[in-house]
PDB file of N, CA and C in Angstrom:
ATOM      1  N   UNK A   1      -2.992 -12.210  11.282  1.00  0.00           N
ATOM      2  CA  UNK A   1      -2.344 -11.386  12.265  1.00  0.00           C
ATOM      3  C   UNK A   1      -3.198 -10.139  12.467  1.00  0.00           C
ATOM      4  N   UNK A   2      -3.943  -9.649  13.509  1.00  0.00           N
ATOM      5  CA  UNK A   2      -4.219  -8.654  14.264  1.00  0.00           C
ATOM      6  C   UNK A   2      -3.239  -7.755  14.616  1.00  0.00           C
ATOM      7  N   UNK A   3      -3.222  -6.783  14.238  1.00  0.00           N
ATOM      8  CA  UNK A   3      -2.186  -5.302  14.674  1.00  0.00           C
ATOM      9  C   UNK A   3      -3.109  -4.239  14.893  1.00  0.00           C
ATOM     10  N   UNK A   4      -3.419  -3.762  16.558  1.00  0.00           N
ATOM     11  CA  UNK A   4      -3.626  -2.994  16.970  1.00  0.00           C
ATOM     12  C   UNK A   4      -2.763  -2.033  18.765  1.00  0.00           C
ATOM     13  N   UNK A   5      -2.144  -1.466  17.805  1.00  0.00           N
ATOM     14  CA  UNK A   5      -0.624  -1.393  19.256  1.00  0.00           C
ATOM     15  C   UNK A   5      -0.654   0.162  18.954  1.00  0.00           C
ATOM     16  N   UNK A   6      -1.466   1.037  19.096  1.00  0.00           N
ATOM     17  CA  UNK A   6      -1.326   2.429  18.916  1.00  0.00           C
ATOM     18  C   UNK A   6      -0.532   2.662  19.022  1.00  0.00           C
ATOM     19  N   UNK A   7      -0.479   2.842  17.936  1.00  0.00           N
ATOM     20  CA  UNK A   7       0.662   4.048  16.674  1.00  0.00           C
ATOM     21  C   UNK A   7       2.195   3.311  16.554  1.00  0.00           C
ATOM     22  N   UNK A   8       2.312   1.736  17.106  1.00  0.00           N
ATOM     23  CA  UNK A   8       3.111   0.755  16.675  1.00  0.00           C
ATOM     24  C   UNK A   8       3.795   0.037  15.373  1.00  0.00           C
ATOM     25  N   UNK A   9       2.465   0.370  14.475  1.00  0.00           N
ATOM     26  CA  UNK A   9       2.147  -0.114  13.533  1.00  0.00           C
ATOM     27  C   UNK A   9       3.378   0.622  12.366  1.00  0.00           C
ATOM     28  N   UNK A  10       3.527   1.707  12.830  1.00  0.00           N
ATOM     29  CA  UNK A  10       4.504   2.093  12.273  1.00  0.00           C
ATOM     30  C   UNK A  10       5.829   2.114  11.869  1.00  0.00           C
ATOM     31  N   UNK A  11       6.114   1.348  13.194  1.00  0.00           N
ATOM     32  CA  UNK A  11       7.691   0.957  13.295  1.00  0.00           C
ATOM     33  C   UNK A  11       7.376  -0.983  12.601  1.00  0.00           C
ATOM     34  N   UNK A  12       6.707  -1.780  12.995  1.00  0.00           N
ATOM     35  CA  UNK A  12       6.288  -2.819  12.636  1.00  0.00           C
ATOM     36  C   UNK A  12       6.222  -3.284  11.659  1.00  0.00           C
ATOM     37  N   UNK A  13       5.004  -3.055  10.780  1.00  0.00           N
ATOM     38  CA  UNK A  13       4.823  -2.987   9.910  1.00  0.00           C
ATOM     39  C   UNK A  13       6.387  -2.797   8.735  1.00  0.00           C
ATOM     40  N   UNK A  14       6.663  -1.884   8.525  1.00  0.00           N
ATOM     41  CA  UNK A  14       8.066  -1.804   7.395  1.00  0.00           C
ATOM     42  C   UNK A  14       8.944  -2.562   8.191  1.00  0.00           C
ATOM     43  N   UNK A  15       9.152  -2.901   8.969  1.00  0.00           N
ATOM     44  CA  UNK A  15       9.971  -4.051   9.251  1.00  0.00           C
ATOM     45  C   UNK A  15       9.798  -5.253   8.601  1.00  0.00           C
ATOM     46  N   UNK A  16       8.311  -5.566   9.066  1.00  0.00           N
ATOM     47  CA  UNK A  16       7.887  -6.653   8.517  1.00  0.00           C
ATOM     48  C   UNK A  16       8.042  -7.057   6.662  1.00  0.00           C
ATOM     49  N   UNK A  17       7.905  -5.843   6.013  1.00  0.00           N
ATOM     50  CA  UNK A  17       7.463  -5.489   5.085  1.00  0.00           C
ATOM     51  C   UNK A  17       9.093  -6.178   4.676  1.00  0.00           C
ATOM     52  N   UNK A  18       9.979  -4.898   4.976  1.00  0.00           N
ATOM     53  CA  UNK A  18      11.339  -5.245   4.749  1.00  0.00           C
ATOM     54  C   UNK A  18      12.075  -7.036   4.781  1.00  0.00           C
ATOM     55  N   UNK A  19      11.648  -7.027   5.656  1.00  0.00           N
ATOM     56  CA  UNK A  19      12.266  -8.663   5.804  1.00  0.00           C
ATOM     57  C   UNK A  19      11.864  -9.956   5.091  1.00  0.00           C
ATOM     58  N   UNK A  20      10.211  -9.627   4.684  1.00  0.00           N
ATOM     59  CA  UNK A  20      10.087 -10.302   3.316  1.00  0.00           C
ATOM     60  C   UNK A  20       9.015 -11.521   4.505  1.00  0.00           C
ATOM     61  N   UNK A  21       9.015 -11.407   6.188  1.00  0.00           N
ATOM     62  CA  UNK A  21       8.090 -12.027   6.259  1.00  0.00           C
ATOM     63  C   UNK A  21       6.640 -11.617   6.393  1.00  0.00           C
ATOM     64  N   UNK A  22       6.540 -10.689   5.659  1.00  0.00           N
ATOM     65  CA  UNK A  22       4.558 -10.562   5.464  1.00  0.00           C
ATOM     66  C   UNK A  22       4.514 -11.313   4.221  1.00  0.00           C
ATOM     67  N   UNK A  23       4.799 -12.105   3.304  1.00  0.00           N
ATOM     68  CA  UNK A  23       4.690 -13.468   2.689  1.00  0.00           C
ATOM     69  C   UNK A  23       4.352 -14.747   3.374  1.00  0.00           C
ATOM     70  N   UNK A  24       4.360 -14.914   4.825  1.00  0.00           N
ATOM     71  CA  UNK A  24       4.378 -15.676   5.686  1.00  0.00           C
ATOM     72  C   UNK A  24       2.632 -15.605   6.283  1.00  0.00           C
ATOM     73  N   UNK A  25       2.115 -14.110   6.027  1.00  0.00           N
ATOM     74  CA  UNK A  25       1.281 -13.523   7.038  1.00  0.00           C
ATOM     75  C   UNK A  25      -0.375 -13.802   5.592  1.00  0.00           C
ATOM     76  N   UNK A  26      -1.555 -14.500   6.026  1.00  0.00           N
ATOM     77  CA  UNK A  26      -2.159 -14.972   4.753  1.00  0.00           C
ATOM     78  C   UNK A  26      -2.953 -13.990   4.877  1.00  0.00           C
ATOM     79  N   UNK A  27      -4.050 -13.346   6.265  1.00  0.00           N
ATOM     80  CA  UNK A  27      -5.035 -12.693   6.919  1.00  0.00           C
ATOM     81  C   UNK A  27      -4.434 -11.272   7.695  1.00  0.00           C
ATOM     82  N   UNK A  28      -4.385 -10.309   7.571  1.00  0.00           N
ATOM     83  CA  UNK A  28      -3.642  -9.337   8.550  1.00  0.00           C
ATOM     84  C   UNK A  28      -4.802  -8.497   8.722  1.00  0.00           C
ATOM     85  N   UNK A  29      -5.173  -7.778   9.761  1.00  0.00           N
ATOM     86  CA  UNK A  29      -6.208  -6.621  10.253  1.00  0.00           C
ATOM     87  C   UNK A  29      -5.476  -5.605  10.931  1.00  0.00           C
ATOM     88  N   UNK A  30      -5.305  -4.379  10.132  1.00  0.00           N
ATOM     89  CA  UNK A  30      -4.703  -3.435  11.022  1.00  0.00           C
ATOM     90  C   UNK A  30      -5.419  -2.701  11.394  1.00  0.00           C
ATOM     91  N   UNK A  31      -5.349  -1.507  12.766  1.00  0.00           N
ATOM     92  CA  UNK A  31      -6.273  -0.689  12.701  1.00  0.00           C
ATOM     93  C   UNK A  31      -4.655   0.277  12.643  1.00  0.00           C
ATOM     94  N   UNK A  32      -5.082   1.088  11.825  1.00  0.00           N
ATOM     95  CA  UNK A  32      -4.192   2.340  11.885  1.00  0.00           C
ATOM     96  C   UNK A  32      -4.345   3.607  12.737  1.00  0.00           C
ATOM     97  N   UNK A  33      -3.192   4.275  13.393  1.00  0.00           N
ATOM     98  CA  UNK A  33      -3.990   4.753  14.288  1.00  0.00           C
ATOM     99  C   UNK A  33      -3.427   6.200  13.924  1.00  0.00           C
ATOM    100  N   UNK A  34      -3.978   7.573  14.160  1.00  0.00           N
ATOM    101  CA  UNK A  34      -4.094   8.715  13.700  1.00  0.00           C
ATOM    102  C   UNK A  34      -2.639   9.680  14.687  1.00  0.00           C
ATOM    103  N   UNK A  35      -1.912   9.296  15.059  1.00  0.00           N
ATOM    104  CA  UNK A  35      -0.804  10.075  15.700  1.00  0.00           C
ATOM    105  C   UNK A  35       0.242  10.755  15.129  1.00  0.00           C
ATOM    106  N   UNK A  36       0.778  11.315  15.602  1.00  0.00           N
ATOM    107  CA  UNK A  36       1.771  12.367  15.000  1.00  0.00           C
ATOM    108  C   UNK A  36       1.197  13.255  13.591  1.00  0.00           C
ATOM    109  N   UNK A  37       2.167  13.684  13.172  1.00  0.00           N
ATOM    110  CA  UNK A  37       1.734  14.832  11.818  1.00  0.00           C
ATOM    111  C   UNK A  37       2.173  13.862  10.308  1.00  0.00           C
ATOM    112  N   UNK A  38       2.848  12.459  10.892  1.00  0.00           N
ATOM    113  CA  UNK A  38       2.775  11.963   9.640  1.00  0.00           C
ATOM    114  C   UNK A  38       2.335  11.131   9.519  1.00  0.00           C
ATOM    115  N   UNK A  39       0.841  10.486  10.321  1.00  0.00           N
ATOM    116  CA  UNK A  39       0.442   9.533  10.160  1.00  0.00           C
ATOM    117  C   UNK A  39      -0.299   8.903   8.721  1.00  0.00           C
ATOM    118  N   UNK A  40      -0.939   9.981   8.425  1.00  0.00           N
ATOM    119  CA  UNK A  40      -1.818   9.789   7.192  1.00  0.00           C
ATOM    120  C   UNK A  40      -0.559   8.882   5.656  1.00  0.00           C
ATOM    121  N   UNK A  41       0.555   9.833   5.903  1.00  0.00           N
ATOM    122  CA  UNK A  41       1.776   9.524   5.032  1.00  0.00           C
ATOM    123  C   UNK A  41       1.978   7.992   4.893  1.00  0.00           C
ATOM    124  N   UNK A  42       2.632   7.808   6.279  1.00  0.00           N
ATOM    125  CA  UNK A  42       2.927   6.513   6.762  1.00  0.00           C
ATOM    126  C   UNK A  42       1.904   5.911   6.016  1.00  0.00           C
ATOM    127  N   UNK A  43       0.856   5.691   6.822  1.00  0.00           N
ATOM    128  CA  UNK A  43      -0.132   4.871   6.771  1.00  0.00           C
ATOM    129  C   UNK A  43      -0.071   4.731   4.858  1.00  0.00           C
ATOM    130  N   UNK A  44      -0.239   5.700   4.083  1.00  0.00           N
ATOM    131  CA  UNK A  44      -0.457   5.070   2.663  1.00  0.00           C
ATOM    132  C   UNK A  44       0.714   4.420   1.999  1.00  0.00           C
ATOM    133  N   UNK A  45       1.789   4.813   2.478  1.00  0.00           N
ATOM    134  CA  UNK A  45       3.352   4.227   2.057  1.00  0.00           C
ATOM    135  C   UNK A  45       3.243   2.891   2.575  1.00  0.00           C
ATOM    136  N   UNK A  46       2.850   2.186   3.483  1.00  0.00           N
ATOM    137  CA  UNK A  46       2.750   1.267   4.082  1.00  0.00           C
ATOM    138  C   UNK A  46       1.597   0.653   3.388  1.00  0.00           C
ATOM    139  N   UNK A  47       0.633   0.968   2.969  1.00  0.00           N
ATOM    140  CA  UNK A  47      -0.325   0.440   1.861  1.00  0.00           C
ATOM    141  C   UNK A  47      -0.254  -0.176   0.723  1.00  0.00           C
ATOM    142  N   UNK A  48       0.653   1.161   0.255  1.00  0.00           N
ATOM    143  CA  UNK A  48       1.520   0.775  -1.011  1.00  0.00           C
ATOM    144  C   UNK A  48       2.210  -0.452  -1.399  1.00  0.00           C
ATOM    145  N   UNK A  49       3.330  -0.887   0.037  1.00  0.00           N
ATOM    146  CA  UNK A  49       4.335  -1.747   0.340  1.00  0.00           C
ATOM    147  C   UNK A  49       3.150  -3.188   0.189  1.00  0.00           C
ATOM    148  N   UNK A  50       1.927  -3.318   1.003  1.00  0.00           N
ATOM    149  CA  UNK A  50       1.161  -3.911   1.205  1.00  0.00           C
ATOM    150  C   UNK A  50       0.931  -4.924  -0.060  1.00  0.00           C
ATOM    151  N   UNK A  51       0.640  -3.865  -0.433  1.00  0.00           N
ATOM    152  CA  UNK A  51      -0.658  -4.164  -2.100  1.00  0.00           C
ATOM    153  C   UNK A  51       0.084  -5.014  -2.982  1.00  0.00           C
ATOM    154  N   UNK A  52       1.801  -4.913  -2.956  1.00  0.00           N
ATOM    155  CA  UNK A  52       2.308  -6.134  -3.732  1.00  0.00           C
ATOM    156  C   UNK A  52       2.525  -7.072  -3.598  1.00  0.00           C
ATOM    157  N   UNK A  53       2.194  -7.699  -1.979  1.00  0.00           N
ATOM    158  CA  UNK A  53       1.911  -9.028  -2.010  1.00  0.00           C
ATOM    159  C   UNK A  53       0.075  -8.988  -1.214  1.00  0.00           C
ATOM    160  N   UNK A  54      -0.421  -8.295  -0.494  1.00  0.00           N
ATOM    161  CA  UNK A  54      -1.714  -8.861  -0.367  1.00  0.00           C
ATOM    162  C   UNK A  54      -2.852  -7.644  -1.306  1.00  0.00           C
ATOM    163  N   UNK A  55      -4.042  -8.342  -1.026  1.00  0.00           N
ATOM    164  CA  UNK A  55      -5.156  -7.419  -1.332  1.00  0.00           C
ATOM    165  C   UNK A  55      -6.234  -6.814  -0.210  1.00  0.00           C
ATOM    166  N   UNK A  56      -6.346  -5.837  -0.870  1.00  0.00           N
ATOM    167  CA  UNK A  56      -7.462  -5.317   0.746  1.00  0.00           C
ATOM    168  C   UNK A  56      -8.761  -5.654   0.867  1.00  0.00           C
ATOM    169  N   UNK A  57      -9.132  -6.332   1.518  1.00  0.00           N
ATOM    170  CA  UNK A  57     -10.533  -6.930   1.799  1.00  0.00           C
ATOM    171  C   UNK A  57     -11.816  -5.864   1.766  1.00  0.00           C
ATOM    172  N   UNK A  58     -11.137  -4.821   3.028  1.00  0.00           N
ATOM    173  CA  UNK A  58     -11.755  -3.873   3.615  1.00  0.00           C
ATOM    174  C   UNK A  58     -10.715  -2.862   3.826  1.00  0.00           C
ATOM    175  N   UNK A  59     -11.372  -1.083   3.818  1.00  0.00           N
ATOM    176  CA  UNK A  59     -10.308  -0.569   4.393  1.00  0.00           C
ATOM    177  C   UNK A  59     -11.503   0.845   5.049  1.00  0.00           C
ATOM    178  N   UNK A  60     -11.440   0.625   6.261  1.00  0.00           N
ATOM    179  CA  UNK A  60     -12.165   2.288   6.657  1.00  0.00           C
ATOM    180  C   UNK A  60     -10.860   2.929   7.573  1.00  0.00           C
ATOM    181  N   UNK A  61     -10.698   3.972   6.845  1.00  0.00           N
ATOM    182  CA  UNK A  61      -9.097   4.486   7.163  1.00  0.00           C
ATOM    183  C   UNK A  61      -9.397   5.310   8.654  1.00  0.00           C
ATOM    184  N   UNK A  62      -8.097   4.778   9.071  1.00  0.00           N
ATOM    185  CA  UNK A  62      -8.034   4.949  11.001  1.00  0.00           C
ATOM    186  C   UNK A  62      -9.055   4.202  11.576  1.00  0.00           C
ATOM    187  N   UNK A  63      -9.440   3.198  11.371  1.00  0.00           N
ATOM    188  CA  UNK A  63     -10.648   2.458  12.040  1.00  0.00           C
ATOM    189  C   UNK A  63     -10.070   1.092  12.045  1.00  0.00           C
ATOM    190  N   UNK A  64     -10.162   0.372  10.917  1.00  0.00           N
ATOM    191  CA  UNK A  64      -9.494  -0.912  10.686  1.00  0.00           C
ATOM    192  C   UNK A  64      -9.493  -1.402   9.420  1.00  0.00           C
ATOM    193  N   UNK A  65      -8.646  -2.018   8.784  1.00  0.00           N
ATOM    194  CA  UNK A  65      -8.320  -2.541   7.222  1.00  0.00           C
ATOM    195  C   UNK A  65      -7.777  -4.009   7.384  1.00  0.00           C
ATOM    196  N   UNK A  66      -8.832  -4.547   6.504  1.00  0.00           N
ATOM    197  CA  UNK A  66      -8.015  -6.428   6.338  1.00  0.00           C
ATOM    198  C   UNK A  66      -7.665  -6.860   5.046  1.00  0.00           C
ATOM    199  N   UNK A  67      -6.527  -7.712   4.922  1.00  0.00           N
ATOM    200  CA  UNK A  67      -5.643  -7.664   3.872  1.00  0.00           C
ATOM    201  C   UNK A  67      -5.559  -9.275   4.050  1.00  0.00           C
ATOM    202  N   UNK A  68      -5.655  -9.499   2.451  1.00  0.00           N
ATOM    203  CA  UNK A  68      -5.019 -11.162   2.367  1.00  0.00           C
ATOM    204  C   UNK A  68      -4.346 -11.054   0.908  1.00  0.00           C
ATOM    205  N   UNK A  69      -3.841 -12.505   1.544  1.00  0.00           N
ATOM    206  CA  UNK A  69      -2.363 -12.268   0.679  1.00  0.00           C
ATOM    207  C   UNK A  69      -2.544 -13.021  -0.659  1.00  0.00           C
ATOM    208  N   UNK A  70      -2.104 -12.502  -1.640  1.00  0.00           N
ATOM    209  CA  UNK A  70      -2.863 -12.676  -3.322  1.00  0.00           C
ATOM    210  C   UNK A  70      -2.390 -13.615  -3.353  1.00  0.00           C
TER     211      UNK A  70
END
């Protein structure tokens, strides 16, 4: 899954997270994107959530990060 929907990723993402289908998701590429005053936040809380089911391939922060699933 490709996720690049400026500054989408935010609402998305913990959804996804929440519902238990990013277990479903093997390859994901996000680009994170730098908006509002809490992006940086988001973005690592959402990392966090990440890391217990995938691993990060790559990550150049606000550019793009790929994740597969352990």
């Amino acid at each position: 899954m490709k996720i690049n929907i400026e500054g989408g990723e935010y609402e998305i993402l913990p959804r996804i997270l929440a519902t238990g289908l990013i277990n479903k998701i093997k390859h994901l590429q996000i680009q994170f994107h730098d908006v509002g005053p809490n992006a940086k936040t988001q973005m690592e809380n959402i990392c966090s959530e990440l890391a217990k089911t995938h691993r990060p391939r790559y990550q150049y922060k606000f550019v793009w990060e790929g994740w597969e699933l352990r």
